[in-house]
N, C-alpha and C. Protein backbone atom coordinates (compact mmCIF):
# COMPACT_ATOMS: atom_id res chain seq x y z
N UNK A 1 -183.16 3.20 133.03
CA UNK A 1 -183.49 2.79 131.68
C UNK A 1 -183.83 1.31 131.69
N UNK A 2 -184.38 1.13 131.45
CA UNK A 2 -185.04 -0.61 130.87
C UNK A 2 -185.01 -1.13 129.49
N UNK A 3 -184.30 -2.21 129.73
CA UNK A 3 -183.72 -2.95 128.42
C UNK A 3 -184.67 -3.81 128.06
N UNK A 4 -184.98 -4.19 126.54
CA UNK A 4 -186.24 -5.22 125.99
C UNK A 4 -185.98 -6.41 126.44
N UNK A 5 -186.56 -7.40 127.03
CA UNK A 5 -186.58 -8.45 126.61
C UNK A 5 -186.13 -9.47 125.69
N UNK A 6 -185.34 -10.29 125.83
CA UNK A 6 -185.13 -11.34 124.30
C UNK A 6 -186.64 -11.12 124.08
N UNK A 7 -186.26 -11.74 122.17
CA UNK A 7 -187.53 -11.47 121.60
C UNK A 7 -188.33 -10.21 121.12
N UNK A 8 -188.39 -8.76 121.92
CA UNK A 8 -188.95 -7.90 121.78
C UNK A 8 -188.24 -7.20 121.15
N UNK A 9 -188.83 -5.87 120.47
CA UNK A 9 -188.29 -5.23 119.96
C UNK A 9 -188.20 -3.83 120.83
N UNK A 10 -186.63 -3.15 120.76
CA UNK A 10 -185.92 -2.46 121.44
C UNK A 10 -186.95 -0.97 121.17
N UNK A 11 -186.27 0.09 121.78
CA UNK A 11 -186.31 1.57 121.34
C UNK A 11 -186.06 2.01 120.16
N UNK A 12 -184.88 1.27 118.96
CA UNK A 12 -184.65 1.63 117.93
C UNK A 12 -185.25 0.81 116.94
N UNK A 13 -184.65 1.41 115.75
CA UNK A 13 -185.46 1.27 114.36
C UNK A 13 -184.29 -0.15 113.68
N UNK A 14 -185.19 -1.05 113.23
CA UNK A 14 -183.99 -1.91 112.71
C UNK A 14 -183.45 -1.14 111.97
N UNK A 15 -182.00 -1.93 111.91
CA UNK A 15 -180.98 -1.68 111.02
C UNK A 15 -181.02 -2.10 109.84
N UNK A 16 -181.21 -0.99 108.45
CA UNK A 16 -181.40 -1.09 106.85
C UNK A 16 -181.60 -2.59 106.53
N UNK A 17 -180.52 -2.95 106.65
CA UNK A 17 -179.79 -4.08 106.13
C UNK A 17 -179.82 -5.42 106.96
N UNK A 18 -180.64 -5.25 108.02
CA UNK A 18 -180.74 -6.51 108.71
C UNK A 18 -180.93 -7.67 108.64
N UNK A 19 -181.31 -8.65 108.99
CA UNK A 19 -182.17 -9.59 108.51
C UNK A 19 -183.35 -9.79 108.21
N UNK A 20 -183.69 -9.07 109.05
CA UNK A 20 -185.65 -8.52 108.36
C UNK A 20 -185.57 -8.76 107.57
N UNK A 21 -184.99 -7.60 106.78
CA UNK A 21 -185.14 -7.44 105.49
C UNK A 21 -184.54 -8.19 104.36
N UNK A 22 -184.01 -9.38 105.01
CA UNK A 22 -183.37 -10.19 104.14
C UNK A 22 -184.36 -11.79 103.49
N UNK A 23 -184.29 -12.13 102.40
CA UNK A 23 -184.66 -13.22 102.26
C UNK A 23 -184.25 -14.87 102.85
N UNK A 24 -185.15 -15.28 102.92
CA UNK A 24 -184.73 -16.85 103.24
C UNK A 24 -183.98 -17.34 102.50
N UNK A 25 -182.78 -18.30 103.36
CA UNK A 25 -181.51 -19.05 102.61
C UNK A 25 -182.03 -20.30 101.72
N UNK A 26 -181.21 -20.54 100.63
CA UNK A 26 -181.50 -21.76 99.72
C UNK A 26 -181.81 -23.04 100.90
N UNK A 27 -182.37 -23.93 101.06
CA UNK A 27 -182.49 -25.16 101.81
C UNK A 27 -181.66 -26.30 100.88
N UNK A 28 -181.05 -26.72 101.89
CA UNK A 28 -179.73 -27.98 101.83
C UNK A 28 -180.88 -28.95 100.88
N UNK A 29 -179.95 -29.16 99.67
CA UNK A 29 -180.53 -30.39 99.26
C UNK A 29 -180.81 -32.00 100.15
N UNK A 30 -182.12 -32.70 100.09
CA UNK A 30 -181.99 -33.62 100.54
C UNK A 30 -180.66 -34.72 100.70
N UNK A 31 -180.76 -35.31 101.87
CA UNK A 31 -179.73 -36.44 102.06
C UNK A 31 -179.71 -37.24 101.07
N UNK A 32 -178.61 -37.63 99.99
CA UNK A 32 -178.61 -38.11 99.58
C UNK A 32 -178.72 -40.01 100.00
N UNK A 33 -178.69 -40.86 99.42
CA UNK A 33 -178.91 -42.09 99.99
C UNK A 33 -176.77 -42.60 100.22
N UNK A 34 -176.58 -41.50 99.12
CA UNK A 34 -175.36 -42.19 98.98
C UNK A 34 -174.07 -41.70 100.22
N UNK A 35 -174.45 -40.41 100.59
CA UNK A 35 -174.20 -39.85 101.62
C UNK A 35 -174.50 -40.69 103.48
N UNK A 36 -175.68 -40.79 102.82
CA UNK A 36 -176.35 -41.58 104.42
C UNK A 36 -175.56 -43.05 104.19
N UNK A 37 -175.22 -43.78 103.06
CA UNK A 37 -174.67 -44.71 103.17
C UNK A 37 -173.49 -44.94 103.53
N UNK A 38 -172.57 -43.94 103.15
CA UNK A 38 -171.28 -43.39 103.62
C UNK A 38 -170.94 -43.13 105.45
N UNK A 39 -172.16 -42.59 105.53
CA UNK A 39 -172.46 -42.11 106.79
C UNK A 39 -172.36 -43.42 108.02
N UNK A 40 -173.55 -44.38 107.47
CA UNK A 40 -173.47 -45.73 108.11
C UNK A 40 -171.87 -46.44 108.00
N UNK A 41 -171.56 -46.39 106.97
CA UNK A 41 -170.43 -46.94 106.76
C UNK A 41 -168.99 -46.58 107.76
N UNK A 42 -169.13 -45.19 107.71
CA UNK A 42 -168.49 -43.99 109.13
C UNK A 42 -168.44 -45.13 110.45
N UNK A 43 -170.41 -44.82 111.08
CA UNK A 43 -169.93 -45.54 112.30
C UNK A 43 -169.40 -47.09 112.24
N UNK A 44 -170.06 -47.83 110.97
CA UNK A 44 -169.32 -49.19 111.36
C UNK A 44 -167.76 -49.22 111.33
N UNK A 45 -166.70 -48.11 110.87
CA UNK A 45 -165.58 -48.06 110.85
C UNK A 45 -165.55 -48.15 112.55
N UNK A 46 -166.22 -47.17 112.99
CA UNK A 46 -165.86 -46.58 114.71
C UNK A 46 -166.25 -48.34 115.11
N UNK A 47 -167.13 -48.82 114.83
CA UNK A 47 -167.39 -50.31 115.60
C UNK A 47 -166.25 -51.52 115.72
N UNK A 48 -165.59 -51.14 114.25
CA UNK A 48 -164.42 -52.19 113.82
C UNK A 48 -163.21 -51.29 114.20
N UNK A 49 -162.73 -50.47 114.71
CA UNK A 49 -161.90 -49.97 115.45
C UNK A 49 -161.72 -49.92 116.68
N UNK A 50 -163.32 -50.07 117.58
CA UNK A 50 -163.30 -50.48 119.22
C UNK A 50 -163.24 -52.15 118.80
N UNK A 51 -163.46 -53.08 117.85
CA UNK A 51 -162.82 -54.13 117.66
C UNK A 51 -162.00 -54.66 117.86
N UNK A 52 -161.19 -53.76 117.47
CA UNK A 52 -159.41 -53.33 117.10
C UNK A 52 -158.48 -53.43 118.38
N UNK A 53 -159.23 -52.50 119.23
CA UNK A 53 -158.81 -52.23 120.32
C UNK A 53 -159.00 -53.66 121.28
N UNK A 54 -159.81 -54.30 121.31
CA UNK A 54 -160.26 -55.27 121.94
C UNK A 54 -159.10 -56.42 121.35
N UNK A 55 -159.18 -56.42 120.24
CA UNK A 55 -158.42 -57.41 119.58
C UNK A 55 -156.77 -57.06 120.07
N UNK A 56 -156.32 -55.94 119.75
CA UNK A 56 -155.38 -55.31 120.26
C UNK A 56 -154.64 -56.30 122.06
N UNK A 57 -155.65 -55.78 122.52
CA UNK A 57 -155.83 -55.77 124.27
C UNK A 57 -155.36 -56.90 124.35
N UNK A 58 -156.14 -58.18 123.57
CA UNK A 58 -155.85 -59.68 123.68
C UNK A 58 -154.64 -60.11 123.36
N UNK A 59 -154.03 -59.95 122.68
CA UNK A 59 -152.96 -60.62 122.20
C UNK A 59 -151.23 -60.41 122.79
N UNK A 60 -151.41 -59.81 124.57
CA UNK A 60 -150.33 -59.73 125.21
C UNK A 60 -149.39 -60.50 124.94
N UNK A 61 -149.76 -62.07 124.90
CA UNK A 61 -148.79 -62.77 125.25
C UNK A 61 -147.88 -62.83 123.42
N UNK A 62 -148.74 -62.36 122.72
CA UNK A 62 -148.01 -62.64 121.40
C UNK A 62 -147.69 -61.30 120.98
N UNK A 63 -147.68 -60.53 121.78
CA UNK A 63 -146.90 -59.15 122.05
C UNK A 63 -145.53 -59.18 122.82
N UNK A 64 -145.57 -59.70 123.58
CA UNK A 64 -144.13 -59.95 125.02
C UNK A 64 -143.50 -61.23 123.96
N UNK A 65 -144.42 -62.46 123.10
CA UNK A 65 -143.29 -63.01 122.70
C UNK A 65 -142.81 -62.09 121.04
N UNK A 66 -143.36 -61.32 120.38
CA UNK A 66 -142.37 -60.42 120.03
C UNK A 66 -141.56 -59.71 119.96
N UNK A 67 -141.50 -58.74 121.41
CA UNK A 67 -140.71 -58.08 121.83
C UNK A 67 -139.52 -58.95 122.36
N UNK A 68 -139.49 -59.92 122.91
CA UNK A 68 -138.21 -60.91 123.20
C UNK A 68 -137.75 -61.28 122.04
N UNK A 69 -138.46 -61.77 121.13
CA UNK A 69 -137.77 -62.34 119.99
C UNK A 69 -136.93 -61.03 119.13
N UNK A 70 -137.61 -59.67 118.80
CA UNK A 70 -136.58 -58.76 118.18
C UNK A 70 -135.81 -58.35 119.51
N UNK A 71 -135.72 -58.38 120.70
CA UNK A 71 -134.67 -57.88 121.51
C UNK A 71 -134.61 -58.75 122.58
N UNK A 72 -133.63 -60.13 122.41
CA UNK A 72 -133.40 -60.85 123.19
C UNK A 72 -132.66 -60.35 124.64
N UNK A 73 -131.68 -59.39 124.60
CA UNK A 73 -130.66 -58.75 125.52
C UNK A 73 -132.00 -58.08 126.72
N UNK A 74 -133.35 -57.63 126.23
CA UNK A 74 -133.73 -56.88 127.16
C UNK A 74 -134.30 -57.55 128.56
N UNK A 75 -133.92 -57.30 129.67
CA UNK A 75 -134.71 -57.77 130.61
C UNK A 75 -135.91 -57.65 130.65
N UNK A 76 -136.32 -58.13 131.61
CA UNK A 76 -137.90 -59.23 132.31
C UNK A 76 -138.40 -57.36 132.62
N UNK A 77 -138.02 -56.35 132.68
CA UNK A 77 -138.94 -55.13 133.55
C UNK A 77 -138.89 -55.01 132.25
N UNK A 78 -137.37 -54.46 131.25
CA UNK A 78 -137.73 -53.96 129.90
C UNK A 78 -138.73 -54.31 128.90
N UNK A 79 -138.91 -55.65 129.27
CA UNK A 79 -139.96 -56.38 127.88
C UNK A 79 -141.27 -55.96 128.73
N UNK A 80 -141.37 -55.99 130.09
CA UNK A 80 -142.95 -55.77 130.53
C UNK A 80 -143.48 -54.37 130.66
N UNK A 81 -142.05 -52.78 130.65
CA UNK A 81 -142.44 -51.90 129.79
C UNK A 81 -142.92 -51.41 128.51
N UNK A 82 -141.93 -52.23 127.43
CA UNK A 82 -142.23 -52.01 126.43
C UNK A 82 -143.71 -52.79 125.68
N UNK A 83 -143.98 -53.55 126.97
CA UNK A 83 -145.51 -54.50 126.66
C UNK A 83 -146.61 -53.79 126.76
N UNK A 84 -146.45 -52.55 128.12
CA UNK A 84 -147.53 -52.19 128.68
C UNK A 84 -147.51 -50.50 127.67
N UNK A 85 -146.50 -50.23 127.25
CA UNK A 85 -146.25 -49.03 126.43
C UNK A 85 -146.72 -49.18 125.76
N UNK A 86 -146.68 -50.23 124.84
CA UNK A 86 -147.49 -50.90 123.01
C UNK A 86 -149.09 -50.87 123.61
N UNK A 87 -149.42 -51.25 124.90
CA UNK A 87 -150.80 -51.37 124.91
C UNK A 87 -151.46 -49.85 125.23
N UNK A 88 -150.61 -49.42 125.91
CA UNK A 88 -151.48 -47.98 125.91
C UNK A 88 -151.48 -47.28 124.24
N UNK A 89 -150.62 -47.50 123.57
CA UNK A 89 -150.16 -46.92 122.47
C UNK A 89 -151.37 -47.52 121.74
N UNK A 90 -152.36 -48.98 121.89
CA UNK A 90 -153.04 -49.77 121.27
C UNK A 90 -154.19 -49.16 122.18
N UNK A 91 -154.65 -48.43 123.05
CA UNK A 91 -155.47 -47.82 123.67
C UNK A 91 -156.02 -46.10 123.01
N UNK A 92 -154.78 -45.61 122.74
CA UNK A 92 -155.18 -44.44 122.21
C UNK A 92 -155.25 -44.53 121.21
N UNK A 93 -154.41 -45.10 119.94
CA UNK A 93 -155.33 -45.40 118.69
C UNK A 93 -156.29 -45.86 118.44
N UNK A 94 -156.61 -46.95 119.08
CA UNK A 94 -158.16 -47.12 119.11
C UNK A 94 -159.31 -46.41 119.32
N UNK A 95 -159.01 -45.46 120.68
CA UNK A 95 -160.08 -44.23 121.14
C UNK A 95 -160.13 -43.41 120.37
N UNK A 96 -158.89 -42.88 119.41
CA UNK A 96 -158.87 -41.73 118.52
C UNK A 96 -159.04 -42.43 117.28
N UNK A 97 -158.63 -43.31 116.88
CA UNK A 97 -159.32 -43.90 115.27
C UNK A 97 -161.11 -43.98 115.57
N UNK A 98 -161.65 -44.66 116.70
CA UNK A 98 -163.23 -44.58 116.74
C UNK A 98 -163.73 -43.11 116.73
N UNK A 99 -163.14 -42.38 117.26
CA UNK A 99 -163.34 -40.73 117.61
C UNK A 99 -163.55 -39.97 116.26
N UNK A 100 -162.05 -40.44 115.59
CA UNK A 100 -162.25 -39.62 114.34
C UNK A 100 -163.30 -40.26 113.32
N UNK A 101 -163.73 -41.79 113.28
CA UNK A 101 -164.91 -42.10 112.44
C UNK A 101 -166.04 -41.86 113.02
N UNK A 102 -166.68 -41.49 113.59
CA UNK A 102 -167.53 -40.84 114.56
C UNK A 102 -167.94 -39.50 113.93
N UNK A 103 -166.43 -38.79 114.14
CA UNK A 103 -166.50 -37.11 113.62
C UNK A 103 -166.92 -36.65 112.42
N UNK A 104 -165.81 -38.02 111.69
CA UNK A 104 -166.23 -37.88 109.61
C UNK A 104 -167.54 -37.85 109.13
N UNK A 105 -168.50 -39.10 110.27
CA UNK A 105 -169.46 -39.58 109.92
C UNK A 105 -170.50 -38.48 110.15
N UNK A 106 -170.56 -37.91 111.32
CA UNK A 106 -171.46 -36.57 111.59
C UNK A 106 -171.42 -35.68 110.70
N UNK A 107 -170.03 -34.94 110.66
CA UNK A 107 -169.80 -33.74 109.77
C UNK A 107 -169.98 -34.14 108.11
N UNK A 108 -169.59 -35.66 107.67
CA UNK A 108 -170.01 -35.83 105.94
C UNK A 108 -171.40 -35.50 106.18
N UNK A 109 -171.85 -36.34 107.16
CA UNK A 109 -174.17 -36.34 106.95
C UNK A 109 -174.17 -34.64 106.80
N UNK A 110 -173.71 -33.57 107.50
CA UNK A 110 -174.06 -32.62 107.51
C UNK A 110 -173.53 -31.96 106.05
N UNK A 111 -172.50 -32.34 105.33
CA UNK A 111 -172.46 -31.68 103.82
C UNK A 111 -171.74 -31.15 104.01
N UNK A 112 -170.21 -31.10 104.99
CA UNK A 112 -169.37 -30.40 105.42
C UNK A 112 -168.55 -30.71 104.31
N UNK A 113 -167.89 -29.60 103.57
CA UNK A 113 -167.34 -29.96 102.03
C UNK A 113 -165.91 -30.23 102.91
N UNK A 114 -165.61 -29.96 103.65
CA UNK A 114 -163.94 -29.76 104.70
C UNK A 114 -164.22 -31.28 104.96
N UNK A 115 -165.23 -31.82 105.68
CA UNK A 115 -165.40 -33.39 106.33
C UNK A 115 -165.10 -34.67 105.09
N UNK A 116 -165.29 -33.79 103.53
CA UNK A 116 -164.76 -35.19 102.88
C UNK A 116 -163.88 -34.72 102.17
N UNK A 117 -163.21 -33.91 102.18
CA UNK A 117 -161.73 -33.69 102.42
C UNK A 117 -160.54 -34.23 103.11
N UNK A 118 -161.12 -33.83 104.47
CA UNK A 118 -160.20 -34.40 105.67
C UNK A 118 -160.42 -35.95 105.82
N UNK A 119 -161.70 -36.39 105.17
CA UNK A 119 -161.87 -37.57 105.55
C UNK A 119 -161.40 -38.88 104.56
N UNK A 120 -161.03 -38.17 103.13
CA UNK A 120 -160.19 -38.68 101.78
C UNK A 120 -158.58 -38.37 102.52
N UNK A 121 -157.91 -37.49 103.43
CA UNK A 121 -156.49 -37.70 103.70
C UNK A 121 -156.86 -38.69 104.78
N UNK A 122 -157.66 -39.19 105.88
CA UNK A 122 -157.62 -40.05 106.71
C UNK A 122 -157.35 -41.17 106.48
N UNK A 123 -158.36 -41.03 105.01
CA UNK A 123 -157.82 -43.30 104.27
C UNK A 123 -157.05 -42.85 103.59
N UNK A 124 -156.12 -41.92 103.36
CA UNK A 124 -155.09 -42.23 102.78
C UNK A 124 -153.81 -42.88 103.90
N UNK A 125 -153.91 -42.07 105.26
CA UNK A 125 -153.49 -42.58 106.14
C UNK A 125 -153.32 -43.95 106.36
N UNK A 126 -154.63 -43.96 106.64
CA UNK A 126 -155.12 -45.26 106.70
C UNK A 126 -154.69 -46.38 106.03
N UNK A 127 -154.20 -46.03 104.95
CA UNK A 127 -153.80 -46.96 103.67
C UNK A 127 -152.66 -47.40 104.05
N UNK A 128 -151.98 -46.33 104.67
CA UNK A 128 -150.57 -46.16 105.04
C UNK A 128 -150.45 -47.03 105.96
N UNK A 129 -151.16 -46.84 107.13
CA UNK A 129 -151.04 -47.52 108.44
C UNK A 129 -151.95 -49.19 108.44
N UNK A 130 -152.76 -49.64 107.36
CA UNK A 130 -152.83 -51.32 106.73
C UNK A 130 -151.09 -51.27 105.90
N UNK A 131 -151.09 -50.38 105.25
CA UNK A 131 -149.72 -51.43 104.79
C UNK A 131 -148.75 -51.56 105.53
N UNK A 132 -148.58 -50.86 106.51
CA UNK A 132 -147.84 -51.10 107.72
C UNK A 132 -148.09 -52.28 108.31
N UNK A 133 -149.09 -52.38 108.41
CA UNK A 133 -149.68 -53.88 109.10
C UNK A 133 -149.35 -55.06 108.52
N UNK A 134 -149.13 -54.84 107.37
CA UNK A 134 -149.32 -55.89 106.46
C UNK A 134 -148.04 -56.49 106.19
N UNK A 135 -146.67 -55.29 106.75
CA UNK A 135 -145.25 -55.57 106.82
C UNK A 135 -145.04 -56.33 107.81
N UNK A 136 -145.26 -56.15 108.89
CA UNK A 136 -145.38 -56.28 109.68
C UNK A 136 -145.21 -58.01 109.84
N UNK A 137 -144.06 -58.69 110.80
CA UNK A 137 -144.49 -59.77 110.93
C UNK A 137 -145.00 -60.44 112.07
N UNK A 138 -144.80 -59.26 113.13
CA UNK A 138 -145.84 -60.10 114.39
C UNK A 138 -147.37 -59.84 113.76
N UNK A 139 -147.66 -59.45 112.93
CA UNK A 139 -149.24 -59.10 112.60
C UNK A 139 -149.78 -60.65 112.81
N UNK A 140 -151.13 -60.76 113.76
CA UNK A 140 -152.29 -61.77 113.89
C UNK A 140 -152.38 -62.04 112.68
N UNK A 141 -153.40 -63.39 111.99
CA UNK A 141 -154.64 -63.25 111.19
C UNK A 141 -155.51 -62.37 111.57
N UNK A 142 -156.21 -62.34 112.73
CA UNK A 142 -157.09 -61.43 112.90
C UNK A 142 -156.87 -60.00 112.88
N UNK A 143 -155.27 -59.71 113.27
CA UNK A 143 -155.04 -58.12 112.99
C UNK A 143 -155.56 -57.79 111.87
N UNK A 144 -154.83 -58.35 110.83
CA UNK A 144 -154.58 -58.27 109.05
C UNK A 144 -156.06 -58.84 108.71
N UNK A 145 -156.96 -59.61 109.78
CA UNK A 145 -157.87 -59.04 109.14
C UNK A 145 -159.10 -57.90 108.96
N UNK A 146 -158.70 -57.73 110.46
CA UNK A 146 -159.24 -56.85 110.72
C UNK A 146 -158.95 -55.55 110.16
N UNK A 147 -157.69 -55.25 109.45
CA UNK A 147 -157.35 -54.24 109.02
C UNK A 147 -157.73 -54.28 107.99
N UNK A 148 -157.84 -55.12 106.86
CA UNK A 148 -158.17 -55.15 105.61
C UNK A 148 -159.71 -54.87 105.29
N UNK A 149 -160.34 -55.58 106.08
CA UNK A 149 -161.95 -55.04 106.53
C UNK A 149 -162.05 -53.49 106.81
N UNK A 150 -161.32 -52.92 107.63
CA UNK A 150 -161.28 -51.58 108.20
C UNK A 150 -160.92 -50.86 106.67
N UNK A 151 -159.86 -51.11 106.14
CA UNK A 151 -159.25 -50.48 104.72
C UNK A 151 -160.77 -50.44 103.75
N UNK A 152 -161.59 -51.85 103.60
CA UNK A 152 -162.36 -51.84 102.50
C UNK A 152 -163.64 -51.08 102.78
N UNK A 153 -164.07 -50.72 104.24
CA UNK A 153 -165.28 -49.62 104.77
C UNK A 153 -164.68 -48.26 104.43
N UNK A 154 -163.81 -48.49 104.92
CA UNK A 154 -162.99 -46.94 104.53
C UNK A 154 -163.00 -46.72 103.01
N UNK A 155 -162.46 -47.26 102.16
CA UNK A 155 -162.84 -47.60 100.64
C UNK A 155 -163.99 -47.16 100.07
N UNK A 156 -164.96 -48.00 100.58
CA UNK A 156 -166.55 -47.78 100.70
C UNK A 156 -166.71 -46.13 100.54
N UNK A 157 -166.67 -45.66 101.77
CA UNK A 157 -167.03 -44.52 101.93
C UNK A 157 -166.69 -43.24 101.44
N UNK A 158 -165.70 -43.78 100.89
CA UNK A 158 -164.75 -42.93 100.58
C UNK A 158 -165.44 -42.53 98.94
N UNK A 159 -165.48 -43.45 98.62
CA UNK A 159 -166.23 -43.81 97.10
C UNK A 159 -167.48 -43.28 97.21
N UNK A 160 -168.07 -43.62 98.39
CA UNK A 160 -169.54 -42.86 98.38
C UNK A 160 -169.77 -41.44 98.32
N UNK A 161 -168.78 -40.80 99.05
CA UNK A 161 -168.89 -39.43 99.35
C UNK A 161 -168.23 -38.15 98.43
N UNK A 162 -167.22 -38.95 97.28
CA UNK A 162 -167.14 -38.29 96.20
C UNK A 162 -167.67 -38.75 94.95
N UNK A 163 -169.04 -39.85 95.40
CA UNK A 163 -169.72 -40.12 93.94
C UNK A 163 -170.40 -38.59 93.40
N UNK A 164 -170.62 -39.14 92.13
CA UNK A 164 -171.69 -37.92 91.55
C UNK A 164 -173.00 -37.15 92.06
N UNK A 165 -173.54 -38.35 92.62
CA UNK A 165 -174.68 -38.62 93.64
C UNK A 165 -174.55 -37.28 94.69
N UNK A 166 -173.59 -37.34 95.11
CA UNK A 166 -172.97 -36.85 96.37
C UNK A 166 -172.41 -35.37 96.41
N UNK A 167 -172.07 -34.92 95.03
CA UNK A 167 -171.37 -33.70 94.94
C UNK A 167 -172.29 -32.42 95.34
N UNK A 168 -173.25 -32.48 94.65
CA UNK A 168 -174.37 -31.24 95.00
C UNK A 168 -174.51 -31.69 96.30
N UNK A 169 -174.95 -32.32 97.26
CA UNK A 169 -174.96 -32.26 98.60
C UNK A 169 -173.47 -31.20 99.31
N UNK A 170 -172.54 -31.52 98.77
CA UNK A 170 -171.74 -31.02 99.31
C UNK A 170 -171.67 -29.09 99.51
N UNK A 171 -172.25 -28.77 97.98
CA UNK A 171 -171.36 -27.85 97.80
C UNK A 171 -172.60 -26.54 98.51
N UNK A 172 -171.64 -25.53 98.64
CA UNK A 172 -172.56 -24.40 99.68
C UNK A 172 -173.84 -23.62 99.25
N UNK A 173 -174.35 -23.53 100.10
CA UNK A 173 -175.30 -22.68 99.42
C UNK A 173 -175.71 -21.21 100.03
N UNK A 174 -175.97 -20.29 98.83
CA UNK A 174 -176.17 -19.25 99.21
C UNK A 174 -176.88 -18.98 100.40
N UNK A 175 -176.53 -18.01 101.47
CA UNK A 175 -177.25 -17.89 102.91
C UNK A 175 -178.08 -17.25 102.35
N UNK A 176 -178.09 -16.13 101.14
CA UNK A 176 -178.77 -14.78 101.46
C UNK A 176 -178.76 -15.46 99.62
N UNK A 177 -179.51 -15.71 98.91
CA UNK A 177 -179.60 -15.48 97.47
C UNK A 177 -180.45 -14.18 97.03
N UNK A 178 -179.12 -14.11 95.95
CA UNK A 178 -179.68 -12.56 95.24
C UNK A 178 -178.77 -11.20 95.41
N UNK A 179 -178.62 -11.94 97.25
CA UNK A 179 -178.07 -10.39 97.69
C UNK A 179 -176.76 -10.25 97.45
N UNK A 180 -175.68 -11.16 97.73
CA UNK A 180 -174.00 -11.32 97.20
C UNK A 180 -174.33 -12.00 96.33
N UNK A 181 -172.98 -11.42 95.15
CA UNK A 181 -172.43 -10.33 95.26
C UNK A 181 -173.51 -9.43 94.35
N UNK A 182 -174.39 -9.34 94.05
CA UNK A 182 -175.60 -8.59 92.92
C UNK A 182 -175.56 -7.42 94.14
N UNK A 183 -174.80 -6.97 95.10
CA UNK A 183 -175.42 -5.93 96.02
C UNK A 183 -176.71 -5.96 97.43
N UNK A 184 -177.57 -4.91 97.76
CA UNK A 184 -177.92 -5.16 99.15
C UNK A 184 -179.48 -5.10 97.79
N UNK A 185 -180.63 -5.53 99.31
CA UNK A 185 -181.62 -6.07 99.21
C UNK A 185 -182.60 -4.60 98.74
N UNK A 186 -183.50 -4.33 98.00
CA UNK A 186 -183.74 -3.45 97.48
C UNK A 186 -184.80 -3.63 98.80
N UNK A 187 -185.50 -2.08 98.95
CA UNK A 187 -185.82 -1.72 100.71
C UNK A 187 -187.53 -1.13 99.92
C-alpha cells in the first residue's frame, strides 16, 4: 500500500467537518502603539536588570564589609562564603529577572491575555522586592537607583498594557466565527 505524500490528498473523502470546510479565523487586531510601547519598555527592563547584575557583581567589597559588620563573630572562610553565596544568588536573579522581561515582552506583543496577567503579579513582586531594597541598609545609591528606575519601567508598562488602547488587542478571537457555539458549518 502507498501512503500520500504531505500535501496530497489521501484515498479518502475529507472529513464533514474539517477544515475545508471551515471558514477563515477573525485576524488579530493591529499592534497597538500602546502595546508595542509596553513591549519596548519589556526589553529595556531585561537591559536594566543585566545592569543590575553588573552593578550587583561590583560592589564585593561593600558586600564582605556588610556581612562583617551584621556578623562580627564569623570567620575570614565564613564571610568569604557567605560573599560568594550573595553573588551567585546576585547571578541568578539577574539571569532570571532579564529572562522573565524578555518572556513578558514577547508573549504581551503577541496579545497573550495570560502574559499581562502574569506580568501585573511580576510588578507586584517587584514592588515587593524595591521595597525590600529600599529597607535595606547596605543598599548602594546606585542599587536604589537602579531599582527605582527598574520599579518606574515596570510601572510604565504595566499601565500600558491594561490601558483602554490595549484591551481589544488582548482579548480572543474567534478561530472559526459563526461556527461555536451557533453549531457546525452548513455543507
Amino acid at each position: 500500500m502507498s501512503y500520500p505524500k504531505p500535501g496530497q490528498q489521501g484515498p479518502y473523502q475529507a472529513f464533514p467537518g474539517g477544515p475545508a470546510g471551515m471558514p477563515a479565523g477573525v485576524p488579530k487586531p493591529p499592534l497597538p502603539s500602546t502595546v508595542k510601547n509596553a513591549y519596548y519598555l519589556m526589553l529595556a527592563g531585561a537591559v536594566l536588570s543585566v545592569i543590575g547584575l553588573v552593578v550587583g557583581l561590583g560592589s564585593k567589597s561593600a558586600m564582605r564589609t556588610a556581612v562583617v559588620k551584621a556578623s562580627p563573630t564569623l570567620t575570614t572562610t565564613q564571610v568569604n562564603t557567605a560573599v560568594n553565596l550573595a553573588f551567585g544568588v546576585i547571578v541568578v536573579l539577574g539571569l532570571v529577572g532579564a529572562g522573565l522581561w524578555v518572556w513578558m515582552a514577547f508573549a504581551n506583543k503577541a496579545g497573550k491575555n495570560w502574559a499581562r496577567i502574569t506580568g501585573t503579579v511580576f510588578f507586584g513582586l517587584y514592588t515587593l522586592s524595591m521595597l525590600s531594597t529600599l529597607a535595606q541598609h547596605a543598599s548602594t545609591g546606585a542599587t536604589v537607583g537602579l531599582s527605582v528606575v527598574s520599579w518606574l519601567v515596570a510601572l510604565a508598562a504595566t499601565i500600558l498594557i491594561w490601558n483602554k488602547a490595549s484591551t481589544a488587542y488582548y482579548k480572543p478571537q474567534a478561530q472559526y466565527p459563526g461556527v461555536y457555539p451557533s453549531g457546525y458549518p452548513q455543507q
